[in-house]
Each structure stands twice: as C-alpha cells, then as structure tokens.
Protein backbone atom coordinates (compact mmCIF):
# COMPACT_ATOMS: atom_id res chain seq x y z
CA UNK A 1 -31.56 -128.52 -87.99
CA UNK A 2 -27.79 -128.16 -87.75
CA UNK A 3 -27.86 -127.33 -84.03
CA UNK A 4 -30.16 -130.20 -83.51
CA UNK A 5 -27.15 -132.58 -85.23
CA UNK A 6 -24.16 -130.96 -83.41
CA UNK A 7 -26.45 -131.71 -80.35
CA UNK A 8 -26.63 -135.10 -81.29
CA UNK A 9 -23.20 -135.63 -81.99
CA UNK A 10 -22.28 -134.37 -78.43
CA UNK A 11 -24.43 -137.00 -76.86
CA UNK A 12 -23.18 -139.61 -79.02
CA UNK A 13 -19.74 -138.43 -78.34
CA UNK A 14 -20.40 -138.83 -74.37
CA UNK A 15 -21.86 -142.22 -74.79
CA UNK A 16 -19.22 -143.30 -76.76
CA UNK A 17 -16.33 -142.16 -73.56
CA UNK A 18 -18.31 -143.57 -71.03
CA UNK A 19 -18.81 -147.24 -73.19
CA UNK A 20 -14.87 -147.07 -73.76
CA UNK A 21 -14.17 -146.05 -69.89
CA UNK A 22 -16.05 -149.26 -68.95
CA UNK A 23 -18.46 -151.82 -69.99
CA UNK A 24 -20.58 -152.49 -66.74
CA UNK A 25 -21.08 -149.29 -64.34
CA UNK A 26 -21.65 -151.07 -60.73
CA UNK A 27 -25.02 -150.44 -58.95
CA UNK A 28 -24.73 -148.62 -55.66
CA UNK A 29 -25.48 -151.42 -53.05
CA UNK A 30 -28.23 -150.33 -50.86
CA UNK A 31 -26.30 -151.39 -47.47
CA UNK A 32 -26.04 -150.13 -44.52
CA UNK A 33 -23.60 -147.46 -44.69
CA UNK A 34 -24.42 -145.90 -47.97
CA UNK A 35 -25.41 -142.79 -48.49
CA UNK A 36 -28.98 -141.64 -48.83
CA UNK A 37 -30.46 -139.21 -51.63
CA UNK A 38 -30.83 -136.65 -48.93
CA UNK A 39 -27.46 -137.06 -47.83
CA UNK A 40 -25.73 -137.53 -50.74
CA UNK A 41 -23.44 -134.74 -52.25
CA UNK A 42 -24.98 -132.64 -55.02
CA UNK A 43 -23.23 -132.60 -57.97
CA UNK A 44 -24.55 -130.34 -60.78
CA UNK A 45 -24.80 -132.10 -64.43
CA UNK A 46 -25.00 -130.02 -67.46
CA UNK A 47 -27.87 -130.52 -70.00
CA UNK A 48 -26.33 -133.00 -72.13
CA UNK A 49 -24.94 -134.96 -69.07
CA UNK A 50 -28.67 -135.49 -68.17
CA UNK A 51 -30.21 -136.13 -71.60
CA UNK A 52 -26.96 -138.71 -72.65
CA UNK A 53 -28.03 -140.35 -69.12
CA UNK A 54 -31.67 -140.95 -70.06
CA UNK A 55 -30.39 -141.87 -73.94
CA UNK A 56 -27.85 -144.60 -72.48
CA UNK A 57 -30.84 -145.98 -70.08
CA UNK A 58 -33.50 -145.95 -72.49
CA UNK A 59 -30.65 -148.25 -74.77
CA UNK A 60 -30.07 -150.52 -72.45
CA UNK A 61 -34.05 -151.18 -71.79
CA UNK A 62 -34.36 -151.43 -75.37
CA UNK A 63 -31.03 -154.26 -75.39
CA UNK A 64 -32.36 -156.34 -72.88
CA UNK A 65 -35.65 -156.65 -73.94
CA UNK A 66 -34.35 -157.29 -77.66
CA UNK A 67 -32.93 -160.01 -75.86
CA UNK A 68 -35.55 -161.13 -73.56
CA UNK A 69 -37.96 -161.78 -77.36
CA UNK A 70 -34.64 -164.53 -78.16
C-alpha cells in the first residue's frame, strides 16, 4: 500500500509543476505545415509521465462537465 501512495504522490507532484508552469497548454493547430504523427519526433515518456497525462485529462473532462450541469 505504501508504494501505491509514494506512486501517487509522484503523479500529484507532476501535476502540480505542470499547473504552476502554466494554466492553458495550447492545442497544436492542425495547419498546413505541422507535423504529422508519423513524422513527428519520438520522444520516450516514462510511466508516470503517461499515467499523470491520462490523470490531468480525465480532470479536466470531469471540470468541464461539472460545469456544463451549472
């Protein structure tokens, strides 16, 4: 149970530098000189990276339909 809250903690800990870094992260524009998935650089994310990436999307779902029910 202990590694399951240090685990946590590191999560919360990314979440918490990348809401003080900035408040909006900008949506790639899908123009016509952007790169494609195919094309783009890979860029290897650790395990935590991933799962803090599907925790901070699955937040903001939950905060705007929260606010969508007001």
């Amino acid at each position: 149970m202990q590694h399951i809250k240090s685990y946590f903690n590191k999560i919360e800990a990314i979440l918490s530098q990348r809401a003080s870094k900035s408040t909006k992260r900008a949506k790639p524009s899908g123009g016509f000189a952007t790169q494609t998935e195919k094309t783009a650089p890979l860029v290897k994310k650790e395990a935590v990276d991933i799962v803090a990436d599907y925790i901070e999307g699955i937040r903001e779902a939950r905060d705007s339909i929260m606010k969508a029910r007001k």
